[in-house]
Protein backbone atom coordinates (compact mmCIF):
# COMPACT_ATOMS: atom_id res chain seq x y z
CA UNK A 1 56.67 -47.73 -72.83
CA UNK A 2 56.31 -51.13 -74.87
CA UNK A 3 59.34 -53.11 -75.42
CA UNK A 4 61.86 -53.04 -78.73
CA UNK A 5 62.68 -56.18 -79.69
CA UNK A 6 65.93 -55.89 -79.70
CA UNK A 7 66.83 -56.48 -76.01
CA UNK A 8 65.15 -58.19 -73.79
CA UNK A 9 64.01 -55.85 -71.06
CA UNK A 10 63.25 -58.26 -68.06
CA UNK A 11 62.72 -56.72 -64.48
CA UNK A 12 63.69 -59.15 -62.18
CA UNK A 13 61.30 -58.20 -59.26
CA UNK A 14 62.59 -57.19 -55.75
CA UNK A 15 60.86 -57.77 -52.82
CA UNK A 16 59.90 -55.15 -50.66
CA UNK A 17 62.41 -54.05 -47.69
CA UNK A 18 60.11 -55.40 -44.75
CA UNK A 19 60.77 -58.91 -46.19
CA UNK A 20 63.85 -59.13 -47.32
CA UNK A 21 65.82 -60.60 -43.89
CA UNK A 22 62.75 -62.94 -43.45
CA UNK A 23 63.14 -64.47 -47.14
CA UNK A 24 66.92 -64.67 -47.18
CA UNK A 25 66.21 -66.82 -43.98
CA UNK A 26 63.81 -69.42 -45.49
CA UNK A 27 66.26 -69.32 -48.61
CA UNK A 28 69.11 -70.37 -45.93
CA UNK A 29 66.70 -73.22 -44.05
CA UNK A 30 65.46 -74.68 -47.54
CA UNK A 31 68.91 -75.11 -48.99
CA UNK A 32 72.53 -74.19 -45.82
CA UNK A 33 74.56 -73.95 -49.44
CA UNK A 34 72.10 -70.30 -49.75
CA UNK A 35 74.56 -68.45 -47.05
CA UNK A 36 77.73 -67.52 -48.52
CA UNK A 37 80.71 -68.36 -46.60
CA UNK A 38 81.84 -66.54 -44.28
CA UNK A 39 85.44 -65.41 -45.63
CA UNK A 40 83.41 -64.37 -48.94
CA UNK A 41 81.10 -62.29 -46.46
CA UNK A 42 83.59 -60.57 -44.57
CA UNK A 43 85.42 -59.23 -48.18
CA UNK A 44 81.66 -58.27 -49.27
CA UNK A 45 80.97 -56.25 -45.89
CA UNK A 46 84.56 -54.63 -45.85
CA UNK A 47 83.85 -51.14 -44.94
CA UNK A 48 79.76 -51.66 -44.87
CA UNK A 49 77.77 -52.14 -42.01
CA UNK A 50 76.80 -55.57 -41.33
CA UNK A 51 73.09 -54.82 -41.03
CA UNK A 52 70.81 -57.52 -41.37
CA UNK A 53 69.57 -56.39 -44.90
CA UNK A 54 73.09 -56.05 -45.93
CA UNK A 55 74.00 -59.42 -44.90
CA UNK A 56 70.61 -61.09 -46.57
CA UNK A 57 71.40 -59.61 -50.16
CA UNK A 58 74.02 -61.80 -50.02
CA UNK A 59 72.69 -64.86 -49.46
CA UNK A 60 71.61 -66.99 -52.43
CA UNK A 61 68.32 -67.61 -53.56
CA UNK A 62 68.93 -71.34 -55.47
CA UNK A 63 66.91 -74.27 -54.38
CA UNK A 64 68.03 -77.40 -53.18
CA UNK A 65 71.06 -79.39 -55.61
CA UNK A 66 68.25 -82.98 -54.75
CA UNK A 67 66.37 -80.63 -57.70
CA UNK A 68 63.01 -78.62 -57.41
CA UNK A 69 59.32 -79.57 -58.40
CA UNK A 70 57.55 -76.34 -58.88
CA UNK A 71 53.77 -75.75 -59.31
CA UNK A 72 52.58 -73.42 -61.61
CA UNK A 73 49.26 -71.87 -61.65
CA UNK A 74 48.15 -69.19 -64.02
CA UNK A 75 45.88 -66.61 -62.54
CA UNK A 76 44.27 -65.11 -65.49
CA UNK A 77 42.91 -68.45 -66.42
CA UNK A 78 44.15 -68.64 -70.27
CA UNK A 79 43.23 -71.17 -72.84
CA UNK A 80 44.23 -74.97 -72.47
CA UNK A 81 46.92 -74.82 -75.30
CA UNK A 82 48.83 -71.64 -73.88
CA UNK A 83 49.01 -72.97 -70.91
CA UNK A 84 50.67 -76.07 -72.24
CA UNK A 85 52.96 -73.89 -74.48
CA UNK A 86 54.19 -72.13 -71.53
CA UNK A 87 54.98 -75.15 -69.45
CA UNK A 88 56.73 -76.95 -72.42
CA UNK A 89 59.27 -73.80 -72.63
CA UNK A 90 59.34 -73.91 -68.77
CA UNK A 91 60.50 -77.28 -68.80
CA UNK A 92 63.08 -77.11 -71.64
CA UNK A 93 65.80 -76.30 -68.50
CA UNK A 94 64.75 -80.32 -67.75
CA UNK A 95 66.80 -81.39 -70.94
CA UNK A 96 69.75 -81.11 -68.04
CA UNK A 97 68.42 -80.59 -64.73
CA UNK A 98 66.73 -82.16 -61.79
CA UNK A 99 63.26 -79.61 -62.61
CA UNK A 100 60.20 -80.04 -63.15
CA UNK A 101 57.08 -77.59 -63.57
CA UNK A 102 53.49 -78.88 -63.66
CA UNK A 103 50.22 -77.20 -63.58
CA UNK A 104 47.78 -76.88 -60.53
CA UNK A 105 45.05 -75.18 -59.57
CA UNK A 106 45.67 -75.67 -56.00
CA UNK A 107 47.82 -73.44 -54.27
CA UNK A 108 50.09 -72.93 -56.87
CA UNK A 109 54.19 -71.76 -56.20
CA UNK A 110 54.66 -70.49 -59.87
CA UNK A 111 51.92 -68.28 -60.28
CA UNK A 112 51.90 -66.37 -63.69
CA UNK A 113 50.12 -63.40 -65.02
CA UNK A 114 50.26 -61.41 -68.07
CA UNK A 115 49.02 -57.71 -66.49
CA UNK A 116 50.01 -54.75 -68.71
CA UNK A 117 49.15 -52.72 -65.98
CA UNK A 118 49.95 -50.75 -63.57
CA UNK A 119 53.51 -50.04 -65.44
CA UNK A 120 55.13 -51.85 -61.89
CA UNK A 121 53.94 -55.27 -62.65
CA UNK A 122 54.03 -54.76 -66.69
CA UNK A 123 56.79 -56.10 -68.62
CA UNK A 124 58.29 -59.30 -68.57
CA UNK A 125 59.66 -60.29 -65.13
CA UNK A 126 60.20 -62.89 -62.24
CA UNK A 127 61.16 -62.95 -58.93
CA UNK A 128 64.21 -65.27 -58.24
CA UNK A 129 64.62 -68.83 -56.54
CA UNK A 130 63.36 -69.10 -53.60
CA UNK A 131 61.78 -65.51 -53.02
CA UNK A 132 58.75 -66.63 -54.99
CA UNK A 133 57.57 -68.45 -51.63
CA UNK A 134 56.89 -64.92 -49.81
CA UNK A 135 54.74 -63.67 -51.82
CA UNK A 136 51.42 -63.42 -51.25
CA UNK A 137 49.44 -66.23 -52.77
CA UNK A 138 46.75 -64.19 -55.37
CA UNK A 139 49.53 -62.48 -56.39
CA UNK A 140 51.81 -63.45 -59.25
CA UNK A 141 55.57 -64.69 -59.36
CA UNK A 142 56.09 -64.16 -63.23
CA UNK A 143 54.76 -61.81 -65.66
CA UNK A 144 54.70 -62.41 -69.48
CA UNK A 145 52.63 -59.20 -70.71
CA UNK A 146 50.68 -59.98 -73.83
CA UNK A 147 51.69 -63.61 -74.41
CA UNK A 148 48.85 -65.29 -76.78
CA UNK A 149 49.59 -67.89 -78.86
CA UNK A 150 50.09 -65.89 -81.70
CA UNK A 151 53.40 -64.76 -80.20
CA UNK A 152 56.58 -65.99 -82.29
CA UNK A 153 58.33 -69.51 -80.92
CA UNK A 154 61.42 -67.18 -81.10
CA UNK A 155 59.38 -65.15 -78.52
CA UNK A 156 58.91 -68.31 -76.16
CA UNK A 157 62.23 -69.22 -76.28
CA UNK A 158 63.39 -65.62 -75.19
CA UNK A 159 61.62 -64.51 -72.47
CA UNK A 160 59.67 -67.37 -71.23
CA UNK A 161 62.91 -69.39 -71.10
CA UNK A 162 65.13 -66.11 -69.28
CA UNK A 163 62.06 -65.95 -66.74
CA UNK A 164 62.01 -69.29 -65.67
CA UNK A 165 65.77 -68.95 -65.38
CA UNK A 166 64.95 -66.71 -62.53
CA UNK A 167 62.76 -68.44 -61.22
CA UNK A 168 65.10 -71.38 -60.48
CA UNK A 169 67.18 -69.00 -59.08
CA UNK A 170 69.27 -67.80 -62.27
CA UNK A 171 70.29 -63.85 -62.30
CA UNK A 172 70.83 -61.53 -64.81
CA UNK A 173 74.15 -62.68 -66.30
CA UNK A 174 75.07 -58.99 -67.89
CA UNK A 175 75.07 -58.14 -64.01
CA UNK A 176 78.21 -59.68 -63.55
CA UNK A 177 80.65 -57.08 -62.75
CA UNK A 178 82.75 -58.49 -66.01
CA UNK A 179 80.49 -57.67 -68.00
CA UNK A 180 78.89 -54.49 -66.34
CA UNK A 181 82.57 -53.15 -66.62
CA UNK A 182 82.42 -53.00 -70.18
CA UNK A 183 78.94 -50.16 -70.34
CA UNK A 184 79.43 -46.81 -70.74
CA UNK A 185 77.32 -45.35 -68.48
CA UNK A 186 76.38 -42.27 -69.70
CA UNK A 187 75.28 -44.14 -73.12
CA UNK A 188 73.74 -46.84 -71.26
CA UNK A 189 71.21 -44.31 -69.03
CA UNK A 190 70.80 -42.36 -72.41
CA UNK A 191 69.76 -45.96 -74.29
CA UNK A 192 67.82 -47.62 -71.91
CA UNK A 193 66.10 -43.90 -71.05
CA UNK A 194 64.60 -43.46 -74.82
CA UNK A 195 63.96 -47.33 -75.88
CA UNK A 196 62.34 -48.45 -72.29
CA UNK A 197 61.59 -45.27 -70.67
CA UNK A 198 63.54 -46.22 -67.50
CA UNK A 199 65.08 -43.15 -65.41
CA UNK A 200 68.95 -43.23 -64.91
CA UNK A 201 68.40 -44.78 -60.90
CA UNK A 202 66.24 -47.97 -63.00
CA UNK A 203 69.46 -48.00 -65.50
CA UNK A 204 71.65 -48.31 -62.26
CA UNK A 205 69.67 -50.51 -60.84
CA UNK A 206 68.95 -52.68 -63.57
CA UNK A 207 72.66 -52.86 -65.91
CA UNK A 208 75.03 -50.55 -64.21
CA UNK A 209 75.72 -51.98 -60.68
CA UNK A 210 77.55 -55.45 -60.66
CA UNK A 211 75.81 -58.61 -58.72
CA UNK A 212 77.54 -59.03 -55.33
CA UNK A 213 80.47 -61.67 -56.02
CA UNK A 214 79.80 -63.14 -52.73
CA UNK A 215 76.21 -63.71 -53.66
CA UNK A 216 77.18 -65.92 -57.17
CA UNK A 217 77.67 -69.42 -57.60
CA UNK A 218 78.27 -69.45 -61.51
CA UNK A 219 81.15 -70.44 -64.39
CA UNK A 220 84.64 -68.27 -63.80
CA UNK A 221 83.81 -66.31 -66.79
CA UNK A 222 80.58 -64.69 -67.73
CA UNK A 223 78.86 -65.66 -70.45
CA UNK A 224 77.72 -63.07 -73.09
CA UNK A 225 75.38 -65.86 -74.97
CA UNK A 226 73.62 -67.09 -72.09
CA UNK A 227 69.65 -66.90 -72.32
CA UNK A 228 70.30 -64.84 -68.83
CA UNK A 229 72.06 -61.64 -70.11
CA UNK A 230 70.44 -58.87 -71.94
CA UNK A 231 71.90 -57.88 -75.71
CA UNK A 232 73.56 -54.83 -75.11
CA UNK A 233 74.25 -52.49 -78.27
CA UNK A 234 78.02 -51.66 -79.35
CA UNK A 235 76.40 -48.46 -79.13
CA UNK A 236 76.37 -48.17 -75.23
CA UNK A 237 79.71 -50.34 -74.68
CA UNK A 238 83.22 -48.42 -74.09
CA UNK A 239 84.38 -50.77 -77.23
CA UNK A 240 81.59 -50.34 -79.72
CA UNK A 241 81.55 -54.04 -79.60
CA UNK A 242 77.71 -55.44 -78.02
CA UNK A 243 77.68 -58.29 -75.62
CA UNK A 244 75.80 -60.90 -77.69
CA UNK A 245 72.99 -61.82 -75.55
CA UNK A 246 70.59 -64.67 -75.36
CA UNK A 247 67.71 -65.59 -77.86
CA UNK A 248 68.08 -69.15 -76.20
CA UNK A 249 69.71 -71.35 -73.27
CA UNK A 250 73.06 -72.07 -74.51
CA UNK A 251 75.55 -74.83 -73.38
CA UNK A 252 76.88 -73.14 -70.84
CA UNK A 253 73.40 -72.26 -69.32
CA UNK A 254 72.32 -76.60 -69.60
CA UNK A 255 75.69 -77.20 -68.19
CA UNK A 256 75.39 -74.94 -65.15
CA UNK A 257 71.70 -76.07 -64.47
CA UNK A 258 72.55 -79.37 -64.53
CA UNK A 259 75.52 -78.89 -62.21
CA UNK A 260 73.09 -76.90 -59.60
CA UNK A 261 70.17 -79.48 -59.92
CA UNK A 262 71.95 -82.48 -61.14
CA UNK A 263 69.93 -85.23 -62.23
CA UNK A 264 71.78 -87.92 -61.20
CA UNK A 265 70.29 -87.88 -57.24
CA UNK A 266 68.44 -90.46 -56.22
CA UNK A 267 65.03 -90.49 -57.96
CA UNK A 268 62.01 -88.55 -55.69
CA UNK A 269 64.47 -87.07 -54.13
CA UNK A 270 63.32 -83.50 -55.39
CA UNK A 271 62.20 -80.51 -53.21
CA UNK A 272 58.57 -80.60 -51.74
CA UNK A 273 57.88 -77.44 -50.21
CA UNK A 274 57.01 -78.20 -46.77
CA UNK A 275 55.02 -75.73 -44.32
CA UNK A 276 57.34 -75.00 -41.92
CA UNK A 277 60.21 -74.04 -44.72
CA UNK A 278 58.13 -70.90 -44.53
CA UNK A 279 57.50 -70.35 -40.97
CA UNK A 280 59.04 -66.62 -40.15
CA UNK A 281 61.96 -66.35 -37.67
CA UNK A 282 62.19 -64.51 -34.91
CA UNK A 283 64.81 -61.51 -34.69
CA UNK A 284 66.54 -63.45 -31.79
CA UNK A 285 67.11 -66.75 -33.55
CA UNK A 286 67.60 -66.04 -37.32
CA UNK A 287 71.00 -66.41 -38.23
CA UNK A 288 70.52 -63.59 -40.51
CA UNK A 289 70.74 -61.17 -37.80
CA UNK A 290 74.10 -61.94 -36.16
């Protein structure tokens, strides 16, 4: 079903089950701060079994705080001055942070498609942070499904803006269990079932069940402007009143960028992805399986 414009109706992708332990590892090698500590683990795992899936959906998927030079490739080869339109709106979360995208034909990490089908890998999505290094490389990070450059500016500032948020390792803000509280549910499955087409487990999956608290690193509060949370209708909250949403990065979301990738490290300093970052570990020594 094609999008309202009224919400923005991101998928942030999730990677397959066989490689989630092995990802949360390489998150953990290419930035220690990715493991959560290990009183915040404990209260996560009270009364769950601390499998080694479990214990890798908590860990963090952010890149190092020395900031993050990304490559971005685009695999369905569009024209010169898209390109460069996409990359400018990429780069607007540089006004405060220690990021930088640029393009490459070579090997590209970023690698961006805009497939409207099959309906798995249509849409507007991203996988997050550091999970964009195991997938496989013709495949893409970040979808943007019928981008052209006749789509509005207000478009670009939307969703190309709330993708790239994942991709530095940003979640869905309206996941926070503050907000998340505030949904009725049975509206919500109704809503999201006749304006996306979702069924109620995608609704769950995708509004209804908070972000583990363990897994955040964020502001106290959650912010109901931020370019990262979806604008949710008075019509599906237990208030009436909607959470705002994001049309564009606020202040808050500059401010916490710039306090995850601060710019004030020592010039060059910035992560280089190096080969052995994504070297798989064995069941024996990963830390992940403790």
């Amino acid at each position: 079903m094609r999008k309202t414009q009224n919400v923005i109706v991101c998928t942030p992708k999730s990677l397959p089950d066989h490689k989630i332990v092995d990802a949360a590892a390489v998150a953990v090698r290419i930035n220690p701060a990715n493991q959560p500590a290990s009183h915040l683990m404990a209260q996560a795992l009270a009364g769950a079994p601390p499998t080694p899936a479990r214990i890798a959906l908590l860990v963090a998927k952010r890149w190092p705080s020395a900031g993050v030079h990304l490559t971005v490739g685009f695999l369905d080869n569009p024209a010169s001055d898209l390109r460069k339109r996409i990359l400018l709106h990429m780069n607007a979360w540089a006004k405060t942070a220690n990021v930088k995208f640029t393009e490459t034909k070579t090997d590209p990490q970023v690698r961006i498609s805009r497939l409207d089908a099959p309906p798995e890998m249509s849409g507007y999505w991203s996988y997050v942070g550091t999970e964009i290094l195991s997938i496989e490389k013709d495949q893409p990070t970040l979808n943007l499904e019928g981008f052209t450059m006749q789509t509005s500016e207000g478009e670009f500032h939307r969703v190309v803006r709330h993708e790239t948020g994942h991709t530095l390792g940003f979640p869905h803000e309206h996941m926070r269990k503050e907000l998340v509280n505030l949904i009725d549910a049975k509206k919500a499955i109704a809503y999201f079932g006749a304006t996306q087409g979702w069924s109620e487990a995608e609704v769950r999956q995708q509004v209804l069940t908070p972000l583990e608290e363990a897994s955040l690193l964020g502001t106290a509060h959650a912010d109901p402007r931020s370019i990262m949370c979806y604008q949710i209708p008075g019509t599906i909250t237990k208030s009436g009143q909607p959470i705002i949403g994001g049309l564009d990065i606020d202040k808050f979301d500059f401010a916490f960028a710039g306090s995850v990738y601060p710019k004030s490290v020592a010039k060059g300093a910035a992560l280089r992805v190096r080969p052995h970052d994504l070297k798989r570990p064995t069941s024996k020594k990963s830390n992940l399986r403790k």
